[in-house]
Protein backbone atom coordinates (compact mmCIF):
# COMPACT_ATOMS: atom_id res chain seq x y z
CA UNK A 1 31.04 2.83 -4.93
CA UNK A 2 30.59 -0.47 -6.56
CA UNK A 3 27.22 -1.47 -6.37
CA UNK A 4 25.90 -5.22 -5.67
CA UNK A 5 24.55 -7.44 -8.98
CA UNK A 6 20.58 -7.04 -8.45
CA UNK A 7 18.03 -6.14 -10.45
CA UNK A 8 15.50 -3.97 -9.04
CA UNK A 9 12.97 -7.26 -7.63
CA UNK A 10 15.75 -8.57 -6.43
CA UNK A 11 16.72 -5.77 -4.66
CA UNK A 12 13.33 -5.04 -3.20
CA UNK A 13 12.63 -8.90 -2.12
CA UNK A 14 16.49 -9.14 -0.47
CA UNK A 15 16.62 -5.96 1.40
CA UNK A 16 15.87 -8.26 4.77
CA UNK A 17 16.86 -7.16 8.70
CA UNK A 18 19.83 -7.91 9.35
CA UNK A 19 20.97 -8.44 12.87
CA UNK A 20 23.47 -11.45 13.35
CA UNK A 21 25.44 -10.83 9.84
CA UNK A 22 26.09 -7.67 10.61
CA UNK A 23 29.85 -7.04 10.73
CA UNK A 24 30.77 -4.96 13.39
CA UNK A 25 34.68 -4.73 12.92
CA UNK A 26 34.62 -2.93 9.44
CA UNK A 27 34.14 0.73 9.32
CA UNK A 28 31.90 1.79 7.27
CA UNK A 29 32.91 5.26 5.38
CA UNK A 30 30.86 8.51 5.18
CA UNK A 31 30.32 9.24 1.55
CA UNK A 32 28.90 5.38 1.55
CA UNK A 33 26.47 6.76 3.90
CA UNK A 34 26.16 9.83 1.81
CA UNK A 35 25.38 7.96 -0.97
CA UNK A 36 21.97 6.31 0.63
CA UNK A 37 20.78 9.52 2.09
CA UNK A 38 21.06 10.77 -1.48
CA UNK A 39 19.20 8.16 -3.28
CA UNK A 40 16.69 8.69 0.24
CA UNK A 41 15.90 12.32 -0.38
CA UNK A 42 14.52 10.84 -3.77
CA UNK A 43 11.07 9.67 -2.21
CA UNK A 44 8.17 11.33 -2.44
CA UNK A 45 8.14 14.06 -0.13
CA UNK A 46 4.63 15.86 0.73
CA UNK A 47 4.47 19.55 -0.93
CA UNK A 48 7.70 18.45 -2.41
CA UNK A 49 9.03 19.97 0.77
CA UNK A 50 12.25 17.83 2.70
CA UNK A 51 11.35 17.64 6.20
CA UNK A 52 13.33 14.41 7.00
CA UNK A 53 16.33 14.07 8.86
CA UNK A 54 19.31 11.52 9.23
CA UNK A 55 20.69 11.61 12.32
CA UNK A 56 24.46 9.51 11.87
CA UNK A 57 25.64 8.55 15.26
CA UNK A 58 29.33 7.58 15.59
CA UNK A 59 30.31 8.59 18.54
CA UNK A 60 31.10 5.35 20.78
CA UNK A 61 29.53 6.75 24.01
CA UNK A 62 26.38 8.15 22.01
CA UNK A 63 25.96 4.69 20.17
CA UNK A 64 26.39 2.81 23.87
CA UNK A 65 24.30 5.31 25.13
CA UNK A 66 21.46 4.83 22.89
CA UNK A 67 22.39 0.69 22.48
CA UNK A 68 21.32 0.48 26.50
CA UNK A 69 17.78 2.03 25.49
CA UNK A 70 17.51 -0.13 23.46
CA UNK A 71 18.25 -2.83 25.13
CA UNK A 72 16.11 -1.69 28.16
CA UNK A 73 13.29 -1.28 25.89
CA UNK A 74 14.14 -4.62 24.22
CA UNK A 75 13.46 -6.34 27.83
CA UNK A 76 10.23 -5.08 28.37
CA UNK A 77 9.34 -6.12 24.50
CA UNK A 78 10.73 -9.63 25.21
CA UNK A 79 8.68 -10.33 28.25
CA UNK A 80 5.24 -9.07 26.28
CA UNK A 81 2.79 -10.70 24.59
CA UNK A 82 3.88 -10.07 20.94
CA UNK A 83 7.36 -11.52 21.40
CA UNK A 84 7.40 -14.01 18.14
CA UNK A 85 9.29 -16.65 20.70
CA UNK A 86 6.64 -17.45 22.14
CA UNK A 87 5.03 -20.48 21.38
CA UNK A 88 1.83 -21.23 19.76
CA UNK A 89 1.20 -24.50 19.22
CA UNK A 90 1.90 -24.40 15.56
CA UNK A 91 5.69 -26.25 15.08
CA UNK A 92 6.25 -24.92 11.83
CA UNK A 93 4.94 -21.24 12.75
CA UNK A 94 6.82 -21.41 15.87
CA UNK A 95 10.56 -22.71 14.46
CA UNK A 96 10.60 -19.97 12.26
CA UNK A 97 9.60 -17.60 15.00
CA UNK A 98 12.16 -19.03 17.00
CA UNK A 99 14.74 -18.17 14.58
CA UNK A 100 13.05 -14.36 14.31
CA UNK A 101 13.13 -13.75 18.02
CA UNK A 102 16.78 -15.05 18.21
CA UNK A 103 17.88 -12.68 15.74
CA UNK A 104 15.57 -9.85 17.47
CA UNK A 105 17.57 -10.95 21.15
CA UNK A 106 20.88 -10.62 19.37
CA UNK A 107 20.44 -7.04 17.73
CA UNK A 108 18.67 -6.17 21.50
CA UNK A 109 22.07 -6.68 23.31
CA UNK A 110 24.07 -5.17 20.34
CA UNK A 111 22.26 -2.06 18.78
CA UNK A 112 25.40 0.17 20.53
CA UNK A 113 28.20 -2.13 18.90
CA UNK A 114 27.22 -1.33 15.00
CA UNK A 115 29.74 1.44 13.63
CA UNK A 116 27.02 3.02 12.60
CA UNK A 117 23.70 4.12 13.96
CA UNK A 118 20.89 6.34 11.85
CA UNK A 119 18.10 7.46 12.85
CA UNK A 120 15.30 8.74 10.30
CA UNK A 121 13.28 11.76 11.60
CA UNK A 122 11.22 14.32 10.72
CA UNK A 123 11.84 18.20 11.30
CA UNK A 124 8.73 20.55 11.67
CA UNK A 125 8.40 24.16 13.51
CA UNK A 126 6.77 22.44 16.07
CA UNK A 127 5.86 18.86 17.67
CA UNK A 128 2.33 18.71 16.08
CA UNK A 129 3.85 19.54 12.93
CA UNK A 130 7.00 16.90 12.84
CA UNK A 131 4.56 14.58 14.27
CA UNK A 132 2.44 14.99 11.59
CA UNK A 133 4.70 14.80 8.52
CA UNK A 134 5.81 11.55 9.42
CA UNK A 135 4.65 10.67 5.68
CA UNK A 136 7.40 12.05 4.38
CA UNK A 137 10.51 10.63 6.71
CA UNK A 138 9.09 6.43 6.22
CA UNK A 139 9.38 6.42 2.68
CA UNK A 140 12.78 7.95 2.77
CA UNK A 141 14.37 5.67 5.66
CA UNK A 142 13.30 2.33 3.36
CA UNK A 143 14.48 4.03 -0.01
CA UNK A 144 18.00 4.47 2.34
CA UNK A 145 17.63 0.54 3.37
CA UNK A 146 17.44 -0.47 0.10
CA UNK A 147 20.34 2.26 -1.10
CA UNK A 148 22.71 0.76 1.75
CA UNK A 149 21.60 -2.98 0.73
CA UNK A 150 22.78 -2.70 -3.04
CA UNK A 151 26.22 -1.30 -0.98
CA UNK A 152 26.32 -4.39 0.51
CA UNK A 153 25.47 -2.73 3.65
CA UNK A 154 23.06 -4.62 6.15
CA UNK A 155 19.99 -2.41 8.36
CA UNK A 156 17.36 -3.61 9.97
CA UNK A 157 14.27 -1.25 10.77
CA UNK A 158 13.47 -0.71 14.55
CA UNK A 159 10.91 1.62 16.06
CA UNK A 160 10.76 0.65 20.06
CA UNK A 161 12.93 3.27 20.98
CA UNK A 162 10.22 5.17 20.94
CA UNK A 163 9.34 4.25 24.07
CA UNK A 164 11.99 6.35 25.33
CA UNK A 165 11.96 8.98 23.02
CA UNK A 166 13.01 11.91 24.90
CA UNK A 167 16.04 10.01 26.60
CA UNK A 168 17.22 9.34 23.18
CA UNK A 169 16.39 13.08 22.15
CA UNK A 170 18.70 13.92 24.93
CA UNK A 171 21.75 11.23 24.51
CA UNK A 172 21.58 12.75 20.94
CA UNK A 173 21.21 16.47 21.41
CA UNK A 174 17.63 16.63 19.48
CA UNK A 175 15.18 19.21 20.15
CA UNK A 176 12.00 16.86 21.24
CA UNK A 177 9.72 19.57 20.33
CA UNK A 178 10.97 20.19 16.72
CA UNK A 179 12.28 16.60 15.39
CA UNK A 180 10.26 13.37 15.80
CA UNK A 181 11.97 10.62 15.72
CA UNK A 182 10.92 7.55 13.67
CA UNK A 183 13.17 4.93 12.85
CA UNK A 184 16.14 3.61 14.23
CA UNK A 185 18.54 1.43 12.53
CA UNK A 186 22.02 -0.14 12.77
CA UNK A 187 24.71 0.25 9.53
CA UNK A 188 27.03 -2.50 9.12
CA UNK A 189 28.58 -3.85 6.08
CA UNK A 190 27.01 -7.50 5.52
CA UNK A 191 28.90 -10.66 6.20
CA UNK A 192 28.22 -12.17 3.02
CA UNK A 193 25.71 -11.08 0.62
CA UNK A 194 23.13 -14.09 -0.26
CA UNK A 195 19.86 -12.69 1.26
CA UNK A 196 16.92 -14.40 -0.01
CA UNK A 197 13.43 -13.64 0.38
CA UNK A 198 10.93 -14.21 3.21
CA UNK A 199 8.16 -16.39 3.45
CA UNK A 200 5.23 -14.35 2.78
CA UNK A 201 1.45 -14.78 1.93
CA UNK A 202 0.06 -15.19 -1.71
CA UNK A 203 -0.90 -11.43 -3.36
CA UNK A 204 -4.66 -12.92 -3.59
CA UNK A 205 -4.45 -13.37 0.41
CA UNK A 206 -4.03 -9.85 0.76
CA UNK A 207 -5.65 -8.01 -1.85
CA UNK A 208 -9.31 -7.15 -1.80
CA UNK A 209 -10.92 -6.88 -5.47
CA UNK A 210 -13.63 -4.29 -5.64
C-alpha cells in the first residue's frame, strides 16, 4: 500500500474528522484495513497484554442498523445543550462552530452509508474488567486513525453510541458483558487529501509549569 507524503507532524496535526469528504462509493479493501489494525496493536498496551478489539462491520443491514442509532442518538445530541450550533454571541466562535455542527449533522444522517464501519473495544472476562482496561483500546483506535490517514483513508472518532450500547451489542452480535465498546468510527477513502490543521490554543495556554 502506497502510503501518503507526510512526515510524522504532519501526520499527527492532519489526521482531522472527516465527515463530508468521505467517499462513500469506493470500496475500501481488507488488507488496507489490516494494515491499520497492525500498526494499532503497536500502542502501548497495559501488562503488555492485547485486550482490544476491532470490530469491521460490512454487512449493509448491520451498518444501516447501527447508522439509525446513531442517528437516533445524534437527535437527542443535536437538541442538547453542547451542540457547537448553537449560538453564543461570539461571531467568530460561532461561524466556525457552525461549520463543526454541519459536518457533525451530515455524518449523523450518514454513519450507515460508509463502506466501512469499526468499532474499537475492549475484551475482558467480565464487564468490570473490559470496562476497566479501556486504557489500552483508546490509544490503539487513534494509532489506527492515524494508520488509515497516511492510506489516504478518512475516520472521524465518535463515542455517542454509547448511549445505546447494548442495542448496538446486539445489531452486532457482541457479548455486552465481555466487550465494552468504545469508539465508533466510519472508513472511507478521502476525497482529496489536503487536510490542514485546526485552530487550537497556544501550548503555554494549556500547560501548567510546576
Amino acid at each position: 500500500m502506497t502510503l501518503l507524503d507526510l512526515d510524522p507532524d504532519q501526520l499527527l496535526s492532519t489526521t482531522r474528522a472527516v465527515r463530508k469528504r468521505l467517499d462513500f462509493t469506493r470500496p475500501v479493501p481488507d488488507d488496507v484495513i489490516r494494515e491499520c489494525v497492525t500498526m494499532a496493536l503497536q500502542a502501548p498496551s497495559g501488562s503488555n497484554v492485547v485486550t482490544m478489539r476491532f470490530v469491521v462491520v460490512r454487512d449493509e443491514a448491520k451498518r444501516r442498523a447501527v447508522g439509525d442509532v446513531y442517528r437516533e442518538v445524534y437527535a437527542g445530541y443535536k437538541a442538547s445543550p453542547g451542540y457547537p450550533g448553537k449560538p453564543t454571541g461570539d461571531d467568530a466562535r460561532d461561524a466556525v462552530q457552525r461549520r463543526v455542527a454541519s459536518s457533525a449533522d451530515y455524518l449523523g444522517e450518514h454513519m450507515g452509508d460508509a463502506p466501512v464501519l469499526v468499532l474499537a473495544c475492549n475484551e475482558g472476562p467480565n464487564r468490570e474488567w473490559a470496562v476497566a482496561g479501556m486504557g489500552n483500546v483508546i490509544p490503539a483506535t487513534w494509532s489506527f486513525m492515524l494508520a488509515a490517514r497516511a492510506r489516504a483513508l478518512g475516520t472521524a472518532w465518535t463515542s455517542m453510541h454509547l448511549a445505546r450500547e447494548r442495542d448496538v451489542a446486539e445489531i452486532l452480535g457482541l457479548d455486552y458483558e465481555t466487550v465494552a465498546q468504545a469508539v465508533l468510527t466510519p472508513v472511507a477513502y478521502t476525497k482529496g487529501t489536503d487536510f490542514h490543521p485546526a485552530g487550537r490554543p497556544a501550548p503555554d495556554e494549556v500547560i501548567r509549569w510546576i
